[in-house]
PDB file of N, CA and C in Angstrom:
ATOM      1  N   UNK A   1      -0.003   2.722  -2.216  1.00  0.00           N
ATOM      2  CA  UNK A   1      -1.428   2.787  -1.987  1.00  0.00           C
ATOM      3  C   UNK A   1      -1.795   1.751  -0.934  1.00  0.00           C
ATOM      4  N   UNK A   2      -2.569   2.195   0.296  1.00  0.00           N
ATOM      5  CA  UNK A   2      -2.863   1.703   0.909  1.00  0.00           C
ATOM      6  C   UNK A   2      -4.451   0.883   1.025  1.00  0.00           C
ATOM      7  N   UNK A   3      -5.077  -0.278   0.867  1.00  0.00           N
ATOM      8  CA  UNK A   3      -6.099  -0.518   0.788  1.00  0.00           C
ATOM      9  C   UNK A   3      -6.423  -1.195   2.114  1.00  0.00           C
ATOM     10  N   UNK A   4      -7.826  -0.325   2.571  1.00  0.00           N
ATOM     11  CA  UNK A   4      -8.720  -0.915   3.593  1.00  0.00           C
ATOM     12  C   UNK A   4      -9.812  -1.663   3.555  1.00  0.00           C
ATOM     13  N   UNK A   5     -10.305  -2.637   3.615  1.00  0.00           N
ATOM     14  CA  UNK A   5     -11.375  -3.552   3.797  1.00  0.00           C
ATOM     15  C   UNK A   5     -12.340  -2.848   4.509  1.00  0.00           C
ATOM     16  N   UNK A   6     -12.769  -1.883   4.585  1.00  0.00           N
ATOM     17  CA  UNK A   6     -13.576  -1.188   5.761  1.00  0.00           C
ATOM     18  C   UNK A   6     -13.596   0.302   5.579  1.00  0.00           C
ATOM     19  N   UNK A   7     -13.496   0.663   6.842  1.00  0.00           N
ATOM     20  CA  UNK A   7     -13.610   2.610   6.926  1.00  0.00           C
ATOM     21  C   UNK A   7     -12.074   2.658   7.253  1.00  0.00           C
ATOM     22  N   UNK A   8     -11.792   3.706   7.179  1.00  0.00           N
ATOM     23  CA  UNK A   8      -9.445   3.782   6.624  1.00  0.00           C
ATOM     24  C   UNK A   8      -9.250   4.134   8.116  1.00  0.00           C
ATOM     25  N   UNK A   9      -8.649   3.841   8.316  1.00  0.00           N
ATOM     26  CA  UNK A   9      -7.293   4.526   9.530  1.00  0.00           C
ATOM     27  C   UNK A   9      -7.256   5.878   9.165  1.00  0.00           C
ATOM     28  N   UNK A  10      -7.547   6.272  10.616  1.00  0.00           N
ATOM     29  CA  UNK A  10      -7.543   8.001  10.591  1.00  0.00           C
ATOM     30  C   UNK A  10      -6.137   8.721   9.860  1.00  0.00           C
ATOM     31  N   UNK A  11      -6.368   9.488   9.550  1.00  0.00           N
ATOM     32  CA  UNK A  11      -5.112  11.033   8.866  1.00  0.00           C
ATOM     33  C   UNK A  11      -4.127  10.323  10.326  1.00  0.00           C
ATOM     34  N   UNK A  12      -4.491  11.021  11.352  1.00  0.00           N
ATOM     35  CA  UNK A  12      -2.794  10.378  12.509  1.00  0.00           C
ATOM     36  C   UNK A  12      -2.534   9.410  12.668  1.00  0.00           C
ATOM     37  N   UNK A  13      -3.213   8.182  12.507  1.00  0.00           N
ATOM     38  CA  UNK A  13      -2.805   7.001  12.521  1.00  0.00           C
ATOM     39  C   UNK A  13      -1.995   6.734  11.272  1.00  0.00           C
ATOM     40  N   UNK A  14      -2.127   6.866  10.270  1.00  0.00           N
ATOM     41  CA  UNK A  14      -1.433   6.454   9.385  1.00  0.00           C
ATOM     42  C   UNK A  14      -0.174   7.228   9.117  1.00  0.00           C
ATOM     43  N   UNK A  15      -0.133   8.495   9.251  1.00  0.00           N
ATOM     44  CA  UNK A  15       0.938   9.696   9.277  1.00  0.00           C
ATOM     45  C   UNK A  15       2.348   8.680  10.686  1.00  0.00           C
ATOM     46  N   UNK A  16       1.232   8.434  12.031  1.00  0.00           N
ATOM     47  CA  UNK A  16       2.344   8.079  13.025  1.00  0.00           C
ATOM     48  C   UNK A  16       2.787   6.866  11.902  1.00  0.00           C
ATOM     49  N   UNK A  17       2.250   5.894  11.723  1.00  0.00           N
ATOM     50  CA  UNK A  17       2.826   4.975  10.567  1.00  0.00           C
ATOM     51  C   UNK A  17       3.533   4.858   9.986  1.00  0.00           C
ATOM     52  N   UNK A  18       3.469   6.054   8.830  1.00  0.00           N
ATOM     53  CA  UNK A  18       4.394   6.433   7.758  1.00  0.00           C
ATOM     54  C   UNK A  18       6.091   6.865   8.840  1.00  0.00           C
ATOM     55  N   UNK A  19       5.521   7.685   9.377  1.00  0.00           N
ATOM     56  CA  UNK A  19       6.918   8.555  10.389  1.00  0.00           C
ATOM     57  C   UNK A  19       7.666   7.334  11.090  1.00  0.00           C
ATOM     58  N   UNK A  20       7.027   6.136  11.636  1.00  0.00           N
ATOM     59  CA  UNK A  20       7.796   5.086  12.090  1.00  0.00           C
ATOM     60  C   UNK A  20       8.426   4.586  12.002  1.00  0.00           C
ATOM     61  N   UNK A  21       8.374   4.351  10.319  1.00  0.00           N
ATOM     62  CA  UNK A  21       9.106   3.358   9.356  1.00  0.00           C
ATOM     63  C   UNK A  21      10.364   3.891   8.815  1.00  0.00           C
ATOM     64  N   UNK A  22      10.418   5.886   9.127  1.00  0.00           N
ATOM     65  CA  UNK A  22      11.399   6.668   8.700  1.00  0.00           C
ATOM     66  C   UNK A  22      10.792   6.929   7.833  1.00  0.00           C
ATOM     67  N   UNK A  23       9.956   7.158   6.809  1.00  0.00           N
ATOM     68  CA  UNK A  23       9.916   7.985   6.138  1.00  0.00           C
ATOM     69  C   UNK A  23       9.316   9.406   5.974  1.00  0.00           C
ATOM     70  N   UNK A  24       9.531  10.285   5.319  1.00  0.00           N
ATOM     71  CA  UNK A  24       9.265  11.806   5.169  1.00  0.00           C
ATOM     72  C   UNK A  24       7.738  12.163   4.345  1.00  0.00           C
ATOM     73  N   UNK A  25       6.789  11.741   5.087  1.00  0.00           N
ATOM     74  CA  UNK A  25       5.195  12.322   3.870  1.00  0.00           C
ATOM     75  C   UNK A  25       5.488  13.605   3.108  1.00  0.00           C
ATOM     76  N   UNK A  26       5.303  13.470   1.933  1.00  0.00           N
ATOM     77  CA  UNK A  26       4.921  15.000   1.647  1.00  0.00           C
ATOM     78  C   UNK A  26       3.267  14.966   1.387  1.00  0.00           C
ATOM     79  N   UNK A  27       2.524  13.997   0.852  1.00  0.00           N
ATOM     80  CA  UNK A  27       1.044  14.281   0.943  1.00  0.00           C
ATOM     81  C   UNK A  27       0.371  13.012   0.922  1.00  0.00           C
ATOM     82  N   UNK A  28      -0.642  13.068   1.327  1.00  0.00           N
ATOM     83  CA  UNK A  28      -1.660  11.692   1.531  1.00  0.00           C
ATOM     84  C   UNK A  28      -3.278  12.101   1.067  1.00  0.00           C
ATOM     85  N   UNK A  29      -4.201  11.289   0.706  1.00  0.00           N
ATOM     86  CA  UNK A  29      -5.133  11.495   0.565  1.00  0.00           C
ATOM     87  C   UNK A  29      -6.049  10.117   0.439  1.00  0.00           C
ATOM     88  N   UNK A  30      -7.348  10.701   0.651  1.00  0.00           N
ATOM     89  CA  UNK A  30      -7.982   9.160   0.196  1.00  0.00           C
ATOM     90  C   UNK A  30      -8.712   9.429   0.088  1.00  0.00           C
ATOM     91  N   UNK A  31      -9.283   7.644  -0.717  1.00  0.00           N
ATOM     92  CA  UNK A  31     -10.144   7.757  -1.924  1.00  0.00           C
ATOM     93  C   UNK A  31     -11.336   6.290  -1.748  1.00  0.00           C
ATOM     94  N   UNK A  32     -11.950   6.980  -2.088  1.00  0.00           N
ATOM     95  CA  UNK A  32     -13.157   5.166  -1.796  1.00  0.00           C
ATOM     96  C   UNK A  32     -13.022   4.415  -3.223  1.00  0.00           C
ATOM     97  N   UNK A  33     -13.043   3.279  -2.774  1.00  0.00           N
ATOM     98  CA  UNK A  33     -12.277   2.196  -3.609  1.00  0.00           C
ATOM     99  C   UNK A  33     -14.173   2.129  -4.470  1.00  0.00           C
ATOM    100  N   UNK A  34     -13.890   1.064  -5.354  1.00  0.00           N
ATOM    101  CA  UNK A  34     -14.486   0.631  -6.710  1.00  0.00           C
ATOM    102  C   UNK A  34     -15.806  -0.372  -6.132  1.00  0.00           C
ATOM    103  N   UNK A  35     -15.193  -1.219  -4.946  1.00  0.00           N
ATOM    104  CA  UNK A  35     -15.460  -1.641  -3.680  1.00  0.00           C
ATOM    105  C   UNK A  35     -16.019  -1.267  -2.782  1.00  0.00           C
ATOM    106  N   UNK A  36     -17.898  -1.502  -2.640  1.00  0.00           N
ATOM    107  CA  UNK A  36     -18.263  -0.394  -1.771  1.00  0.00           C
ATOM    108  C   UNK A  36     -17.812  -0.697  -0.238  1.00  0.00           C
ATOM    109  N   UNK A  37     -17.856   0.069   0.755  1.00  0.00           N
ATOM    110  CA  UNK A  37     -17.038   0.311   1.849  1.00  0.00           C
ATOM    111  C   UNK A  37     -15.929  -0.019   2.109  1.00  0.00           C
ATOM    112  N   UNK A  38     -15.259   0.167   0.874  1.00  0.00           N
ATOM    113  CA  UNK A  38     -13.667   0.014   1.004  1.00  0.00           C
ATOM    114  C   UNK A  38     -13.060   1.317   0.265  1.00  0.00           C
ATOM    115  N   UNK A  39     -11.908   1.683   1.222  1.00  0.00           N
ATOM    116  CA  UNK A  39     -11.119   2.702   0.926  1.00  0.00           C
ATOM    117  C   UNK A  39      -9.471   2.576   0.528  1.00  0.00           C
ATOM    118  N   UNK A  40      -9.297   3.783   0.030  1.00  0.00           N
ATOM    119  CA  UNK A  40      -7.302   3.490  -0.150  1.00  0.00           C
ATOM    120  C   UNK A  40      -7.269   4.981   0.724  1.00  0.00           C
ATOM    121  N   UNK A  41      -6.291   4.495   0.730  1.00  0.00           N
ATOM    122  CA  UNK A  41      -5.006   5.506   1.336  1.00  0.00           C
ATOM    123  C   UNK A  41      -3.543   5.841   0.058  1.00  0.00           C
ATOM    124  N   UNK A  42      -3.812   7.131  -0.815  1.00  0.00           N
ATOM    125  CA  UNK A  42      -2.328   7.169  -1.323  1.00  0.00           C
ATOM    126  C   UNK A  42      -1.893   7.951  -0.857  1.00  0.00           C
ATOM    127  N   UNK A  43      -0.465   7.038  -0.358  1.00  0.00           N
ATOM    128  CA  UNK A  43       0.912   8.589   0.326  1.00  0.00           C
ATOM    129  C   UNK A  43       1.941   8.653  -0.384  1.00  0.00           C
ATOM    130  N   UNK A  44       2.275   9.794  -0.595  1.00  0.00           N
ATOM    131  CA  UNK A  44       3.323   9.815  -1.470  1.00  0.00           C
ATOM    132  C   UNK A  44       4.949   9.999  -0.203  1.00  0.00           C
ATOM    133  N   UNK A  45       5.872   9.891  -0.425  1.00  0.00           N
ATOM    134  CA  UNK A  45       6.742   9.813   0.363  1.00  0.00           C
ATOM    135  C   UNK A  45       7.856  10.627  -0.427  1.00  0.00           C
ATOM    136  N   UNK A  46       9.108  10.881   0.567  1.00  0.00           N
ATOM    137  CA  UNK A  46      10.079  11.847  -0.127  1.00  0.00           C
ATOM    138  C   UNK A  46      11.247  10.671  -0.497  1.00  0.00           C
ATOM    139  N   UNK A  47      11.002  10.024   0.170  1.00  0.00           N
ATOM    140  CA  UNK A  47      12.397   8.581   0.086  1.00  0.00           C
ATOM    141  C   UNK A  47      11.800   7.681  -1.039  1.00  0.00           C
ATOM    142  N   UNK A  48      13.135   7.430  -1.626  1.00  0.00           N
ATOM    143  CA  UNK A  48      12.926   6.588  -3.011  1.00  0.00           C
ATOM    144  C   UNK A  48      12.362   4.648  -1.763  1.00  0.00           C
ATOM    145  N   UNK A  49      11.697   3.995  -2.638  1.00  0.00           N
ATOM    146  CA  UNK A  49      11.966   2.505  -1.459  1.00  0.00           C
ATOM    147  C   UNK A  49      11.790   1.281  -2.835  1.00  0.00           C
ATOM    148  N   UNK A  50      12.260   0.662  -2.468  1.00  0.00           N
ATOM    149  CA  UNK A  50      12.147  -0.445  -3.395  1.00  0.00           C
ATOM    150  C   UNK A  50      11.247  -0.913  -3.088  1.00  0.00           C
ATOM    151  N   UNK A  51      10.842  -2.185  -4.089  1.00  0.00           N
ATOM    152  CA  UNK A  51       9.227  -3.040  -4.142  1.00  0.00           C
ATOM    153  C   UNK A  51       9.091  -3.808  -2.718  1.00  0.00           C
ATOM    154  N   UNK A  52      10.289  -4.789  -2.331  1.00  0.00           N
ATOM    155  CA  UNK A  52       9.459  -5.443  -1.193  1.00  0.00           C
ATOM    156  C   UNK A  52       9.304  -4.620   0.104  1.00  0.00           C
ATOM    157  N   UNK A  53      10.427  -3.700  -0.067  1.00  0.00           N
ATOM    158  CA  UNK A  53      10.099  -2.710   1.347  1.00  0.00           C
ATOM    159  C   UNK A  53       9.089  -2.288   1.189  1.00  0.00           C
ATOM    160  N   UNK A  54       8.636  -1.406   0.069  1.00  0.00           N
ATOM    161  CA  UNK A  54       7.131  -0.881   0.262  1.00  0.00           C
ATOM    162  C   UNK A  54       6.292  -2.068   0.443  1.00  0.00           C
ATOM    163  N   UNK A  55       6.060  -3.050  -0.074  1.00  0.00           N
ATOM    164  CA  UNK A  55       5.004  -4.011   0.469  1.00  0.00           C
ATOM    165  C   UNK A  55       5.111  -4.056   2.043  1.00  0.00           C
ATOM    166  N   UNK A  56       6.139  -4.435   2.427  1.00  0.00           N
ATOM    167  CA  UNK A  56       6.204  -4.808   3.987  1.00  0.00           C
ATOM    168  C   UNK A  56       5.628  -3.560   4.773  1.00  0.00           C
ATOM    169  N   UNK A  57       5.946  -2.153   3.691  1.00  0.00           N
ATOM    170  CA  UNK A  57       5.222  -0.736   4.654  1.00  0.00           C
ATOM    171  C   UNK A  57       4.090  -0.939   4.665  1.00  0.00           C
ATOM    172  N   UNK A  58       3.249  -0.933   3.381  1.00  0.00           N
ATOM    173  CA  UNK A  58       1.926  -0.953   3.347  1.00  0.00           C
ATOM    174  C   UNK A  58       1.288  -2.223   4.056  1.00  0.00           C
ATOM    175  N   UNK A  59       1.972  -3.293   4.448  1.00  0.00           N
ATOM    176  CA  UNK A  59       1.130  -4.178   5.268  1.00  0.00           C
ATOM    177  C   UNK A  59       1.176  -3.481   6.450  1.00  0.00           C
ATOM    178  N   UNK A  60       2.083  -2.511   7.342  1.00  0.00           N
ATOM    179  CA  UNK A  60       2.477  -2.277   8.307  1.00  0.00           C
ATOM    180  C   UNK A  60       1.577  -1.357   8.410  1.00  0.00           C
ATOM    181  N   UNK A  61       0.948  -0.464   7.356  1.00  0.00           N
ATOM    182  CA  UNK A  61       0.467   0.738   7.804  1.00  0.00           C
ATOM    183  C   UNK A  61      -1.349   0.253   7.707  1.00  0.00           C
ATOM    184  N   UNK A  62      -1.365  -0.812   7.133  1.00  0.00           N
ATOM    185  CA  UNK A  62      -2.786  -1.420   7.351  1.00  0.00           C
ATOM    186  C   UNK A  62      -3.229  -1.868   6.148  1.00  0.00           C
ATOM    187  N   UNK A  63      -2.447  -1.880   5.136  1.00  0.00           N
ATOM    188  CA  UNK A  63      -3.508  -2.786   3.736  1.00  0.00           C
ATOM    189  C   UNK A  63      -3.892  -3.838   3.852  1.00  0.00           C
ATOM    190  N   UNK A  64      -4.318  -4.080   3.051  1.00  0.00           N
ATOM    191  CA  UNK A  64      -5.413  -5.645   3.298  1.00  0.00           C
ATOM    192  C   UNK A  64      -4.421  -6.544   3.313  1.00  0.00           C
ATOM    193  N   UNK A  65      -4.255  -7.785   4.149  1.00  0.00           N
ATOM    194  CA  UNK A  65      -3.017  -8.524   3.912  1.00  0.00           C
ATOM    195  C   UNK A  65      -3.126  -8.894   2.619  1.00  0.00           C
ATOM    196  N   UNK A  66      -4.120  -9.778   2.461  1.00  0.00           N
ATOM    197  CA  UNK A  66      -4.307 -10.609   0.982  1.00  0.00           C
ATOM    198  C   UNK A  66      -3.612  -9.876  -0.273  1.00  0.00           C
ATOM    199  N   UNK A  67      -3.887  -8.508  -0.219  1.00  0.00           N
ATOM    200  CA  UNK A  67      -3.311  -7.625  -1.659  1.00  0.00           C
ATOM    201  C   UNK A  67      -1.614  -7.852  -1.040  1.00  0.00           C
ATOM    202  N   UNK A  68      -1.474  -7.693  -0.223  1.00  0.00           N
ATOM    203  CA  UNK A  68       0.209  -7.350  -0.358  1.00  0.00           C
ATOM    204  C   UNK A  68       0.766  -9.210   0.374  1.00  0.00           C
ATOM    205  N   UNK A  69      -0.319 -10.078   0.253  1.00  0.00           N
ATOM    206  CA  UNK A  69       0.197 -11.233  -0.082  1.00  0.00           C
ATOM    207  C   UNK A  69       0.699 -11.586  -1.647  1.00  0.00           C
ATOM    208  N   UNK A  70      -0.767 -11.294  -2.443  1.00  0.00           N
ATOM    209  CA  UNK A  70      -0.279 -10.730  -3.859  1.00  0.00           C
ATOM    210  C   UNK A  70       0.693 -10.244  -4.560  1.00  0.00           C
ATOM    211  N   UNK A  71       0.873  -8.847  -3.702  1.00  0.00           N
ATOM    212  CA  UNK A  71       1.788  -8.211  -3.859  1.00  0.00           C
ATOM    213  C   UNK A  71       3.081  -9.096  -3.902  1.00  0.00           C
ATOM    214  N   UNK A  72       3.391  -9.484  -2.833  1.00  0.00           N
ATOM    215  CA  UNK A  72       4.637 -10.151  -2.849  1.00  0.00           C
ATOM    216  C   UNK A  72       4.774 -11.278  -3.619  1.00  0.00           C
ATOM    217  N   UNK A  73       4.039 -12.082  -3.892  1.00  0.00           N
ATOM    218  CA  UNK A  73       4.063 -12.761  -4.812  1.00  0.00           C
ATOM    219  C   UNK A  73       4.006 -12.534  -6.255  1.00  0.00           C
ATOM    220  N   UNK A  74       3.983 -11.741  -6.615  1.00  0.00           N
ATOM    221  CA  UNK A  74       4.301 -10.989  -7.897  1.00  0.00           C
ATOM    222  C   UNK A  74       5.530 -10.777  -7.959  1.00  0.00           C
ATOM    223  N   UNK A  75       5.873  -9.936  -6.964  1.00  0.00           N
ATOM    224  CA  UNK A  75       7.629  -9.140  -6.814  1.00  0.00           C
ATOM    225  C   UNK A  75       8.355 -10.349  -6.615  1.00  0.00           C
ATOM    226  N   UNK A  76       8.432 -10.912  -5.586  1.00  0.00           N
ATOM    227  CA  UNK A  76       9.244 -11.951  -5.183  1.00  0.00           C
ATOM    228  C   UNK A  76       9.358 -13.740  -6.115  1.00  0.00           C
ATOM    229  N   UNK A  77       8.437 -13.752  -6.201  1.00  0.00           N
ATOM    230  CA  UNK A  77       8.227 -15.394  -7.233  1.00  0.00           C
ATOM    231  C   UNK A  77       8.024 -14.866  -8.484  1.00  0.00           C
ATOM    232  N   UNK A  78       7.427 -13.661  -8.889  1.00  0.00           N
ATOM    233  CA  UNK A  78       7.024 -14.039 -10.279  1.00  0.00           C
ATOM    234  C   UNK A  78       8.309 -12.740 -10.973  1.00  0.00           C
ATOM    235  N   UNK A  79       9.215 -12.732  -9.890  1.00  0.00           N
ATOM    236  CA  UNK A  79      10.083 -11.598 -10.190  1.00  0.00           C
ATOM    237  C   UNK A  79      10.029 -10.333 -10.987  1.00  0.00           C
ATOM    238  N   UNK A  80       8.730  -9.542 -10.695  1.00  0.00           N
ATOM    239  CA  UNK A  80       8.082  -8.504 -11.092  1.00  0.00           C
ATOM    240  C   UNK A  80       8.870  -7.691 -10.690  1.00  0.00           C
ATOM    241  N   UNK A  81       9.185  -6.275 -11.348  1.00  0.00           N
ATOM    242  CA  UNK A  81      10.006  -4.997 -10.697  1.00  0.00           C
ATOM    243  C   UNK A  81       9.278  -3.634 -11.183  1.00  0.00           C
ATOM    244  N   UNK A  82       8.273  -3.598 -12.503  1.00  0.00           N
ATOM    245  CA  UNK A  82       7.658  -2.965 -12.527  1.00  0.00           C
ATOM    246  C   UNK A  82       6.728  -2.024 -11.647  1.00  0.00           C
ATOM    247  N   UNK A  83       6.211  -1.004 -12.433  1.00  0.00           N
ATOM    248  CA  UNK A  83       5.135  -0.337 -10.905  1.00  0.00           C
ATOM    249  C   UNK A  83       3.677  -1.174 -11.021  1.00  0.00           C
ATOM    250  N   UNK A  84       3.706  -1.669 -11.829  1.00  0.00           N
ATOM    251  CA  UNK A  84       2.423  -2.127 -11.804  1.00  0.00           C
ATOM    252  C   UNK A  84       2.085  -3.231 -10.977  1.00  0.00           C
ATOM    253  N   UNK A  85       3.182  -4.293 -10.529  1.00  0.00           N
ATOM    254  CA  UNK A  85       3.271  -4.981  -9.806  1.00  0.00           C
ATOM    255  C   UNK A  85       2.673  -4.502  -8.111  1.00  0.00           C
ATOM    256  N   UNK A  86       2.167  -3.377  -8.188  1.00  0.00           N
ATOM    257  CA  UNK A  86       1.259  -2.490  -6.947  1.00  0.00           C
ATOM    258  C   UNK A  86      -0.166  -3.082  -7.236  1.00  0.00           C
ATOM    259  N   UNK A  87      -0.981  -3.234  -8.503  1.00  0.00           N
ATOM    260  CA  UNK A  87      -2.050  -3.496  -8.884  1.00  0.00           C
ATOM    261  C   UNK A  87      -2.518  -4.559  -7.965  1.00  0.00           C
ATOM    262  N   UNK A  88      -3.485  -4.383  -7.574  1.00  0.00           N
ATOM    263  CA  UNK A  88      -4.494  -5.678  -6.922  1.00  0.00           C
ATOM    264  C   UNK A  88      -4.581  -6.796  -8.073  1.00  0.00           C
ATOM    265  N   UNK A  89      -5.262  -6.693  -8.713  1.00  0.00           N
ATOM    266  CA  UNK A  89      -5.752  -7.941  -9.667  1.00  0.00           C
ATOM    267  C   UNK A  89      -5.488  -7.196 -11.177  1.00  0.00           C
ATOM    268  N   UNK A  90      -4.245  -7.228 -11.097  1.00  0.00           N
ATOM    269  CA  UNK A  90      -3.677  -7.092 -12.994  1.00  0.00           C
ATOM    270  C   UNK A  90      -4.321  -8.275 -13.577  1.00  0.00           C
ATOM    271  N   UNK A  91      -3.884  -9.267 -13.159  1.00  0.00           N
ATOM    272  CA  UNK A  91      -4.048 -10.421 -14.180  1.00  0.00           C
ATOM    273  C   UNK A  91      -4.328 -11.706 -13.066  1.00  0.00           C
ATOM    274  N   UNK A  92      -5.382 -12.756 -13.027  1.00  0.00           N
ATOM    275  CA  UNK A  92      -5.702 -13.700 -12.599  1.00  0.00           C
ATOM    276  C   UNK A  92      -4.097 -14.559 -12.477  1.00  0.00           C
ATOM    277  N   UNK A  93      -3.559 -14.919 -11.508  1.00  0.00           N
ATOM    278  CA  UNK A  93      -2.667 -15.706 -11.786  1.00  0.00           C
ATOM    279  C   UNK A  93      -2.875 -17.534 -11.900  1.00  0.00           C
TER     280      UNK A  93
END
């Protein structure tokens, strides 16, 4: 899931994105966040990827840094492997 601070990166911008990194879309869609004028982006992909690669995608394809600063700090220091470790604000750390 991709989160934007703003209005999202167009359908081709994010598709050239996804295709850059090698991977295969099979569908994308988006959704306005909880957050008014903020949006996600979910893509689903055909390639399996582990946790920090997908973080490093989704910073690449435009999420908010701060969440996939989070992000990584969950996965990496707090040695998270779960899916939930995707969550913005599971738990106050």
């Amino acid at each position: 899931m991709i989160d934007f601070d703003g209005p999202p990166a167009s359908f081709p911008v994010v598709n050239e994105c996804v295709r850059r990194l090698g991977f295969t879309p099979s569908s994308m869609y988006y959704a306005q966040s909880s957050t008014r004028g903020h949006w996600h982006a979910v893509i689903y992909i055909k390639e399996k990827v582990s946790l920090l690669p997908r973080i490093f995608a989704q910073l690449y394809i435009g999420s908010d840094p701060e969440r996939e600063r989070n992000n990584f700090i969950r996965a990496y220091w707090l040695n998270r492997r779960d899916k939930y470790a995707q969550i913005l604000f599971e738990k106050k750390l």
